[in-house]
PDB file of N, CA and C in Angstrom:
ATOM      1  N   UNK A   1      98.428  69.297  81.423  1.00  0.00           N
ATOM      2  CA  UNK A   1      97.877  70.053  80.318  1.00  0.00           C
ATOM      3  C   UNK A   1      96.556  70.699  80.734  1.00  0.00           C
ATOM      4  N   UNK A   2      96.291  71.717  80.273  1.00  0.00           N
ATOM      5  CA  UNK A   2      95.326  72.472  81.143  1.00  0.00           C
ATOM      6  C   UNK A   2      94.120  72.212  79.875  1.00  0.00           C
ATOM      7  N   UNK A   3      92.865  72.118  80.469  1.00  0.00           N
ATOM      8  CA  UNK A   3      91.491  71.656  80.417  1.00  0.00           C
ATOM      9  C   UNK A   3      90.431  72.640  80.670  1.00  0.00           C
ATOM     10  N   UNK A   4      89.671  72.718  79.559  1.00  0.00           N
ATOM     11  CA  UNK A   4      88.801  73.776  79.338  1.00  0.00           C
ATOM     12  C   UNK A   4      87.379  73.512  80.607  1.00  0.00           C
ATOM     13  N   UNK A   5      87.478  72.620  81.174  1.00  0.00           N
ATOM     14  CA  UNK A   5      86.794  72.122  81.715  1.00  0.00           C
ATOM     15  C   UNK A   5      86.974  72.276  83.478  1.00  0.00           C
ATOM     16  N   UNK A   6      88.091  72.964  83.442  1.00  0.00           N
ATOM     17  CA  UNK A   6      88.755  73.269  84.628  1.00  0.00           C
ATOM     18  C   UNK A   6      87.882  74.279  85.997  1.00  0.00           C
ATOM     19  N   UNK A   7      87.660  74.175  87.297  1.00  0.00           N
ATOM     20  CA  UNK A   7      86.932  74.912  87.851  1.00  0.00           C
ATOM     21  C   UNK A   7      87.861  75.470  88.582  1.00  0.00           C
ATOM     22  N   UNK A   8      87.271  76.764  89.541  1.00  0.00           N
ATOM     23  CA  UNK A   8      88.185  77.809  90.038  1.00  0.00           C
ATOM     24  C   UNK A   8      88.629  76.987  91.266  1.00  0.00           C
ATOM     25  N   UNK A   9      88.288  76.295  91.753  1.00  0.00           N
ATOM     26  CA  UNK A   9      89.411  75.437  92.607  1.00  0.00           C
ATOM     27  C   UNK A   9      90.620  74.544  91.771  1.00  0.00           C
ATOM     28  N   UNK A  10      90.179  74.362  90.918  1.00  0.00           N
ATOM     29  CA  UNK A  10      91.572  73.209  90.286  1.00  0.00           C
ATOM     30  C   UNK A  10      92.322  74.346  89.584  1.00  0.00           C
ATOM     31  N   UNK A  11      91.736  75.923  88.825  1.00  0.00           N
ATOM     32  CA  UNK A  11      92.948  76.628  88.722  1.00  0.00           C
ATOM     33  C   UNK A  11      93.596  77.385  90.352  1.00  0.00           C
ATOM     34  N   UNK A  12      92.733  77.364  90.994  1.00  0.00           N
ATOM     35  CA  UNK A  12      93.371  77.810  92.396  1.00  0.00           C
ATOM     36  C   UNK A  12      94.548  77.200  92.511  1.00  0.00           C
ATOM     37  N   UNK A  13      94.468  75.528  92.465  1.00  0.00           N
ATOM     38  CA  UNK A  13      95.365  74.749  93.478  1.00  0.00           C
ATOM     39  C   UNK A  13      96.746  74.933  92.122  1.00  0.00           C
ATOM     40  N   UNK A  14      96.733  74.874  91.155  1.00  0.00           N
ATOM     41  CA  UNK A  14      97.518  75.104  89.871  1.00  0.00           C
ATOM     42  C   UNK A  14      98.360  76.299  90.272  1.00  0.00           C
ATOM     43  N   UNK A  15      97.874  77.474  90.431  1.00  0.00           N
ATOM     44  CA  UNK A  15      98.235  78.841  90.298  1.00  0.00           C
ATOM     45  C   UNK A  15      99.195  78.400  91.831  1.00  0.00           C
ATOM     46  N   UNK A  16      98.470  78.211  92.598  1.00  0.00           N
ATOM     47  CA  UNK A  16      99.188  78.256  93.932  1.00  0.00           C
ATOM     48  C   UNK A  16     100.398  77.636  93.777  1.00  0.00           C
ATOM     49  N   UNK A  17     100.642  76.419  93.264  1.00  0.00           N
ATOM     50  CA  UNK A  17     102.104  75.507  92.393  1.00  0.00           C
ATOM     51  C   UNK A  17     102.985  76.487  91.937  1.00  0.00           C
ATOM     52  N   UNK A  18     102.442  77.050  91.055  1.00  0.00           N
ATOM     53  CA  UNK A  18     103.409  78.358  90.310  1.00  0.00           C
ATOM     54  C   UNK A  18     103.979  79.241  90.980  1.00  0.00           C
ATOM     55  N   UNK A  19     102.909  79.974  92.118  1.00  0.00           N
ATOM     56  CA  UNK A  19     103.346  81.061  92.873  1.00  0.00           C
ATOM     57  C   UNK A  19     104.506  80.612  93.997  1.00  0.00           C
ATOM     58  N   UNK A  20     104.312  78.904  94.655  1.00  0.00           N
ATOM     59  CA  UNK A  20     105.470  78.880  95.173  1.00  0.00           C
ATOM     60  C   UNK A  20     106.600  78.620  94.697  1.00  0.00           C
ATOM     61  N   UNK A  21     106.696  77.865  93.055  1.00  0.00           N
ATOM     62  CA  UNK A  21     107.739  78.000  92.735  1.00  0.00           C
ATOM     63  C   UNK A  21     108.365  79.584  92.186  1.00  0.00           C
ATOM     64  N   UNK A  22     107.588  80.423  91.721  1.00  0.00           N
ATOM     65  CA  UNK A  22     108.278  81.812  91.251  1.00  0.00           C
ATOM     66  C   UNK A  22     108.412  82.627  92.237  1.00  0.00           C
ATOM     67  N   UNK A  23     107.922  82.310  93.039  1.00  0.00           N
ATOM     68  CA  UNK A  23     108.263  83.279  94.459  1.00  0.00           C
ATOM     69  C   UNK A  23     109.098  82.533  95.391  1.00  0.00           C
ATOM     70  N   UNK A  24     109.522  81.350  95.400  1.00  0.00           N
ATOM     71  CA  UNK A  24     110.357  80.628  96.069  1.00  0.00           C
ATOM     72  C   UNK A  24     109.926  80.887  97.232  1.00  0.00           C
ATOM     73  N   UNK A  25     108.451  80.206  97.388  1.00  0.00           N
ATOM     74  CA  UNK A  25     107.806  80.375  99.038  1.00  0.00           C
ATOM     75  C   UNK A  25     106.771  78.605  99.262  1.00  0.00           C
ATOM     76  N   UNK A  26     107.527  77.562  99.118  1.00  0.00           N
ATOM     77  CA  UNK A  26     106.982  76.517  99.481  1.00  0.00           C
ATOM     78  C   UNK A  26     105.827  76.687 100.259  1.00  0.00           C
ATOM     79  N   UNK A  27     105.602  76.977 100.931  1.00  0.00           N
ATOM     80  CA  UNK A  27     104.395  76.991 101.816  1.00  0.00           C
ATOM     81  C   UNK A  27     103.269  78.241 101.872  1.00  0.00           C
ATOM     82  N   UNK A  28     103.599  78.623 100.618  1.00  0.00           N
ATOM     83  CA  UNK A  28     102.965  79.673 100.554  1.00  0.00           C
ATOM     84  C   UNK A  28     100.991  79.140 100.069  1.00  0.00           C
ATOM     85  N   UNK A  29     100.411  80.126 100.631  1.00  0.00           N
ATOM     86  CA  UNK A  29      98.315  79.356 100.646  1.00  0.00           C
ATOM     87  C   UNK A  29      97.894  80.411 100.095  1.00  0.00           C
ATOM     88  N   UNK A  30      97.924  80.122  98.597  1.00  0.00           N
ATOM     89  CA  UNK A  30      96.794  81.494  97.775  1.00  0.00           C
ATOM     90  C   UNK A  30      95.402  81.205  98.165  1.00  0.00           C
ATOM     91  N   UNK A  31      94.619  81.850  98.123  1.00  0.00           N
ATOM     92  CA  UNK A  31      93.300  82.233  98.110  1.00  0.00           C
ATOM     93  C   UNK A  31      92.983  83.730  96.966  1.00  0.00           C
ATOM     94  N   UNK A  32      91.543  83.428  96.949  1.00  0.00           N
ATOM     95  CA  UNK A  32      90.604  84.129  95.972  1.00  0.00           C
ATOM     96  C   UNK A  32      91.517  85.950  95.853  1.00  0.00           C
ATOM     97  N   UNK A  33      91.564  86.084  97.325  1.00  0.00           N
ATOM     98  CA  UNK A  33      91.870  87.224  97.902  1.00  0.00           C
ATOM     99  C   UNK A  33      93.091  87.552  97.812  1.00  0.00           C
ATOM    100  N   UNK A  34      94.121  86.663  97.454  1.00  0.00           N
ATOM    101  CA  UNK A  34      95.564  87.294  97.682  1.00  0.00           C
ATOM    102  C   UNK A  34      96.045  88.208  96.531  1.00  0.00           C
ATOM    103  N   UNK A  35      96.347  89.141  96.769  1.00  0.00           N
ATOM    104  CA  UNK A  35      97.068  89.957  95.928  1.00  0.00           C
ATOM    105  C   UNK A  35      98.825  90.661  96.150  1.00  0.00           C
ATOM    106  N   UNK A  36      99.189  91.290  95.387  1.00  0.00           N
ATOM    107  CA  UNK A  36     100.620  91.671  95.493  1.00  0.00           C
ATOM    108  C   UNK A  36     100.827  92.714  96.718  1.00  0.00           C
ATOM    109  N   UNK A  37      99.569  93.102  97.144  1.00  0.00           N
ATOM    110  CA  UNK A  37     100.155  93.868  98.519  1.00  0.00           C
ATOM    111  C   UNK A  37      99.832  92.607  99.941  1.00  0.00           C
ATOM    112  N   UNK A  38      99.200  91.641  99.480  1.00  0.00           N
ATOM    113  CA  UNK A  38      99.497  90.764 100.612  1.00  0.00           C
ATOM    114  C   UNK A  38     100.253  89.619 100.384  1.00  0.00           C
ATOM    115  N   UNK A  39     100.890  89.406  99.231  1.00  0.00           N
ATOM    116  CA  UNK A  39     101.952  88.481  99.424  1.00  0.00           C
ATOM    117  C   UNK A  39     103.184  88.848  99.500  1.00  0.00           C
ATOM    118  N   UNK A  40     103.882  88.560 100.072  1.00  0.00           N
ATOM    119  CA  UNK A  40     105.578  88.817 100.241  1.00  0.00           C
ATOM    120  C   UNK A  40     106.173  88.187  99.049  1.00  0.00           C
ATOM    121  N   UNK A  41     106.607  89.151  98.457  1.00  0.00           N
ATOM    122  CA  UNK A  41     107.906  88.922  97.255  1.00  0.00           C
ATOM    123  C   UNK A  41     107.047  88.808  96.204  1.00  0.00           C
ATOM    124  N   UNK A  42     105.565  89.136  95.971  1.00  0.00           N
ATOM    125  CA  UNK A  42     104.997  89.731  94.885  1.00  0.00           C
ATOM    126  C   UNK A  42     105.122  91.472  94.313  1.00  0.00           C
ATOM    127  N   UNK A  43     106.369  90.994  93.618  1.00  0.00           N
ATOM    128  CA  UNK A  43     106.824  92.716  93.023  1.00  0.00           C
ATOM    129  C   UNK A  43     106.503  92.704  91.666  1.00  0.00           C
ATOM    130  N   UNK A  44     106.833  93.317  90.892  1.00  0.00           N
ATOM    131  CA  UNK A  44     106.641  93.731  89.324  1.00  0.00           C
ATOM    132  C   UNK A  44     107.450  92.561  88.783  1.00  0.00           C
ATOM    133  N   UNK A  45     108.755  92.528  89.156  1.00  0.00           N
ATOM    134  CA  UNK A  45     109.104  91.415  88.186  1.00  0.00           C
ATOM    135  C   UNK A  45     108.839  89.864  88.428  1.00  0.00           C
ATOM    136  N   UNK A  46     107.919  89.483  89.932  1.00  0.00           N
ATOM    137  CA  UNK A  46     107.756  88.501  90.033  1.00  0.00           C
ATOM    138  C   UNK A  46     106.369  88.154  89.259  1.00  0.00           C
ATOM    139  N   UNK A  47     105.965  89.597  89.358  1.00  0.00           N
ATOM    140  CA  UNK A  47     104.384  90.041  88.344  1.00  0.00           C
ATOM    141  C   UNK A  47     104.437  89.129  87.047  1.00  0.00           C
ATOM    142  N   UNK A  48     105.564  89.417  86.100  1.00  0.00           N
ATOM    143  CA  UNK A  48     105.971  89.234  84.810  1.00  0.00           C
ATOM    144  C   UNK A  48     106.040  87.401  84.704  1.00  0.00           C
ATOM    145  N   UNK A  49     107.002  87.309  85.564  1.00  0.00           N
ATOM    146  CA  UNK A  49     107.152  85.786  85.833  1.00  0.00           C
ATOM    147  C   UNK A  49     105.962  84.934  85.907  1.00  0.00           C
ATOM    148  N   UNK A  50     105.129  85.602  86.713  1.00  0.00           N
ATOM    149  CA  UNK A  50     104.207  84.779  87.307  1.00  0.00           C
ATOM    150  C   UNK A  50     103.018  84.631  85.818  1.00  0.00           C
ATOM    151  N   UNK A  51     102.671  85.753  85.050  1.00  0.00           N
ATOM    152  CA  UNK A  51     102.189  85.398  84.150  1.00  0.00           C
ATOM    153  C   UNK A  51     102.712  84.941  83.147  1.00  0.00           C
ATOM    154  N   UNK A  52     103.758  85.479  82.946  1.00  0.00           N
ATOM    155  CA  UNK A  52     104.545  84.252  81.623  1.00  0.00           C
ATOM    156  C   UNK A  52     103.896  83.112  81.871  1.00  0.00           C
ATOM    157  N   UNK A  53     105.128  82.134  83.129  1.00  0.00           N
ATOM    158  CA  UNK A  53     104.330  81.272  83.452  1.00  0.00           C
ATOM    159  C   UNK A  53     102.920  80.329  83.531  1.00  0.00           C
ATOM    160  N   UNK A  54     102.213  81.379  83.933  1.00  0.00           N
ATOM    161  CA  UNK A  54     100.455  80.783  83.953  1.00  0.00           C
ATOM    162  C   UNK A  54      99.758  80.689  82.390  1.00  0.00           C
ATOM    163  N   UNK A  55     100.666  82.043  81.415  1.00  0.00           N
ATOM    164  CA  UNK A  55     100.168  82.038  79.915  1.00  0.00           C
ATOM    165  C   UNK A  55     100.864  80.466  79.585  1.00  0.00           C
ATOM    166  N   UNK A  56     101.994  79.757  79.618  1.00  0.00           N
ATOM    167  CA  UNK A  56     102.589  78.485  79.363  1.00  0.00           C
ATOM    168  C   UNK A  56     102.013  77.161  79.860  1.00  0.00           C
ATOM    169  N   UNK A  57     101.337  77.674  81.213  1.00  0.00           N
ATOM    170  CA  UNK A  57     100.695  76.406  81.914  1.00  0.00           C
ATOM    171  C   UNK A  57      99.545  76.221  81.477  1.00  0.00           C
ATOM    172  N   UNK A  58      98.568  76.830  81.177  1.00  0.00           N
ATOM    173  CA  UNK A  58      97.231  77.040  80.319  1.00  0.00           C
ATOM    174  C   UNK A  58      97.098  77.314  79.130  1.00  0.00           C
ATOM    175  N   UNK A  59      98.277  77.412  78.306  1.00  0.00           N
ATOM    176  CA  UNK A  59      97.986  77.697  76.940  1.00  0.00           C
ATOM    177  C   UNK A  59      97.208  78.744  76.191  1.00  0.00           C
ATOM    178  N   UNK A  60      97.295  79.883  77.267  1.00  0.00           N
ATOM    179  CA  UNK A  60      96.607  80.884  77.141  1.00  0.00           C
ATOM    180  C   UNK A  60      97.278  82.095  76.593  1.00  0.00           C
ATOM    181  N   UNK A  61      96.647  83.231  76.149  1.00  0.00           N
ATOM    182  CA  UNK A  61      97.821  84.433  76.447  1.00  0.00           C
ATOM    183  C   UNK A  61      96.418  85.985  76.632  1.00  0.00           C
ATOM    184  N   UNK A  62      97.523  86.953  77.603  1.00  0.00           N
ATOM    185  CA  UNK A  62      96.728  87.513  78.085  1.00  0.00           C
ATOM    186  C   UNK A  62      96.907  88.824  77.240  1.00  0.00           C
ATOM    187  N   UNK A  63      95.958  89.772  77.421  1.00  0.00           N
ATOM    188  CA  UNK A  63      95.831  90.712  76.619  1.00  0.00           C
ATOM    189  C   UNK A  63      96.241  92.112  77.766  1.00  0.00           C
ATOM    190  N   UNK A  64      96.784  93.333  77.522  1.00  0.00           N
ATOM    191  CA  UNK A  64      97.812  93.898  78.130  1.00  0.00           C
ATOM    192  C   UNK A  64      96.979  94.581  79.378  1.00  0.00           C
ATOM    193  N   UNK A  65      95.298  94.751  78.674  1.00  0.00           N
ATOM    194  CA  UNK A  65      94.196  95.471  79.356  1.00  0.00           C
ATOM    195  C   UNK A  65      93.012  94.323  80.031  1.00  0.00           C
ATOM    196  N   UNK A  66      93.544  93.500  80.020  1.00  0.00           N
ATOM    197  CA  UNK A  66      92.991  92.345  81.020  1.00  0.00           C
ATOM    198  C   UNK A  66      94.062  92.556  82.312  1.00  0.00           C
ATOM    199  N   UNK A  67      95.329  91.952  81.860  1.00  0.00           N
ATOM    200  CA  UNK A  67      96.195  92.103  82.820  1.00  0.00           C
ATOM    201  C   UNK A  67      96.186  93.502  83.727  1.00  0.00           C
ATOM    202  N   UNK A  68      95.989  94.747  83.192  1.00  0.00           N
ATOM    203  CA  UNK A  68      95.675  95.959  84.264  1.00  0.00           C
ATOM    204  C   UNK A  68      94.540  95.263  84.753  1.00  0.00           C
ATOM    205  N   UNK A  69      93.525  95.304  84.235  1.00  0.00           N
ATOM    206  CA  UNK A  69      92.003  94.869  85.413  1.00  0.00           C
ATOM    207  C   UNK A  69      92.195  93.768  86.121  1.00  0.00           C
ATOM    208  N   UNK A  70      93.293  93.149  86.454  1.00  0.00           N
ATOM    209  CA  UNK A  70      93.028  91.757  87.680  1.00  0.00           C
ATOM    210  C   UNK A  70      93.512  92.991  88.703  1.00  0.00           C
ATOM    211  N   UNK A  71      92.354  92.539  90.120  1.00  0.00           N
ATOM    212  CA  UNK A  71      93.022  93.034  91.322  1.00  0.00           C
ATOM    213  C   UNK A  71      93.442  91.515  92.125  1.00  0.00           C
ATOM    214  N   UNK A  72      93.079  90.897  91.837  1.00  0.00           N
ATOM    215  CA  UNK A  72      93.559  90.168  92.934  1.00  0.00           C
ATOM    216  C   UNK A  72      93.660  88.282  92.323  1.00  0.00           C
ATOM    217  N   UNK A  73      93.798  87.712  92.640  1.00  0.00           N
ATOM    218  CA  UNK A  73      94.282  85.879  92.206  1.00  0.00           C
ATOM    219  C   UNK A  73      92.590  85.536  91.802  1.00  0.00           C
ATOM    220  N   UNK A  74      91.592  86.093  92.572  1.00  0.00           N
ATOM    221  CA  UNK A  74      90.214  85.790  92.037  1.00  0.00           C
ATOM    222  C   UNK A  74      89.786  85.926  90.773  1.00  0.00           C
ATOM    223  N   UNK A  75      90.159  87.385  90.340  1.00  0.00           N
ATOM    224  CA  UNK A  75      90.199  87.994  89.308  1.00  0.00           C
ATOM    225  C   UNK A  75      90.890  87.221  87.701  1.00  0.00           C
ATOM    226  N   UNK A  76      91.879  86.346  88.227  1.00  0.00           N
ATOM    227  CA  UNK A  76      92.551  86.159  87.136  1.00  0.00           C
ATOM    228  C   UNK A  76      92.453  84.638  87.289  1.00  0.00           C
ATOM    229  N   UNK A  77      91.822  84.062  88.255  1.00  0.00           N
ATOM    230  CA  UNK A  77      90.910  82.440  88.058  1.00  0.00           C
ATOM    231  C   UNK A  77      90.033  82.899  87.399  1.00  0.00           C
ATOM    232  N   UNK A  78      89.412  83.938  87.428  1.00  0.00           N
ATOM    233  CA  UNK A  78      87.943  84.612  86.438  1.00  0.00           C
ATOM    234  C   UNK A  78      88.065  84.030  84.766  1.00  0.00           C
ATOM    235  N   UNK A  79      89.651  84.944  84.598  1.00  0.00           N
ATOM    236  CA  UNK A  79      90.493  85.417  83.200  1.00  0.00           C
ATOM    237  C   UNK A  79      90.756  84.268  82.979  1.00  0.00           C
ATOM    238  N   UNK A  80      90.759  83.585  83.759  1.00  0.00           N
ATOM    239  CA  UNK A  80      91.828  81.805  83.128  1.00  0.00           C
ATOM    240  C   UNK A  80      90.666  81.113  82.506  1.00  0.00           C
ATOM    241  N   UNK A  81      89.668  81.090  83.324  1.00  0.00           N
ATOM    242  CA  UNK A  81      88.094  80.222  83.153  1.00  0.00           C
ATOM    243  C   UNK A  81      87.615  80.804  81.885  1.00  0.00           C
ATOM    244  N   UNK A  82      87.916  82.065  81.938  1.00  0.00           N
ATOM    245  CA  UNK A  82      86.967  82.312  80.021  1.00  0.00           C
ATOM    246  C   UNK A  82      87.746  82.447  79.127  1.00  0.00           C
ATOM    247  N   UNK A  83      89.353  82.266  79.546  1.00  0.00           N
ATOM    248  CA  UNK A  83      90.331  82.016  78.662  1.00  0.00           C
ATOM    249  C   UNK A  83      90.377  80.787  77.701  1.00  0.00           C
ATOM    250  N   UNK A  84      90.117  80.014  78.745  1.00  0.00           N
ATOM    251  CA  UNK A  84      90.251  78.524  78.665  1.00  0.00           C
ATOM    252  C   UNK A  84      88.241  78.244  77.777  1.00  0.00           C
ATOM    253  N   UNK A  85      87.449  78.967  77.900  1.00  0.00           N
ATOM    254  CA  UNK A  85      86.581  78.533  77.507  1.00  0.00           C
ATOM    255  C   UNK A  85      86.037  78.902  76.178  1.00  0.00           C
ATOM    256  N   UNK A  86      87.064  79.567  76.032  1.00  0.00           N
ATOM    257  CA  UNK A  86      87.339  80.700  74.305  1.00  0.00           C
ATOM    258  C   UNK A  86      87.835  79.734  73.500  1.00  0.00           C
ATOM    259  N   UNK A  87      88.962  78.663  73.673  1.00  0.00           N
ATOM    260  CA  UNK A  87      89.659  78.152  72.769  1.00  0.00           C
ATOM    261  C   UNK A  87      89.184  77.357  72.457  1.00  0.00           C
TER     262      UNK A  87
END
């Protein structure tokens, strides 16, 4: 259950869980920096997945013009942290 109290390493290591299961890449190592032109098999519909997902795991939900402004996994540990610190 996700915790308002949460820091950008414990949503790091979280998000990274998700991304290998929706991308079906076990060994896959997010960092701050990864985005959809450097991960393999980050396309539009894995896009969709991947936030469904993260809105279900955090109890969050994202707004359509947040989601344009993430560039990269940093960006949206940002969005999770003041998501989570709103509720």
């Amino acid at each position: 259950m996700a915790d308002i109290t949460k820091n950008g390493d414990e949503i790091l290591a979280e998000l990274q869980e998700i991304f290998r299961d929706i991308l079906d890449q076990p060994n896959l190592i997010l960092t701050r920096a990864s985005n959809a032109s450097n991960v393999e098999d980050w396309d539009s519909l894995a896009h969709i997945n991947l936030l469904t997902t993260i809105e279900k795991q955090f109890k969050i939900k994202f707004a359509l013009n947040e989601i344009q402004e993430l560039k990269d996994v940093g960006d949206m540990i940002e969005l999770i942290q003041r998501k989570l610190a709103a509720k």
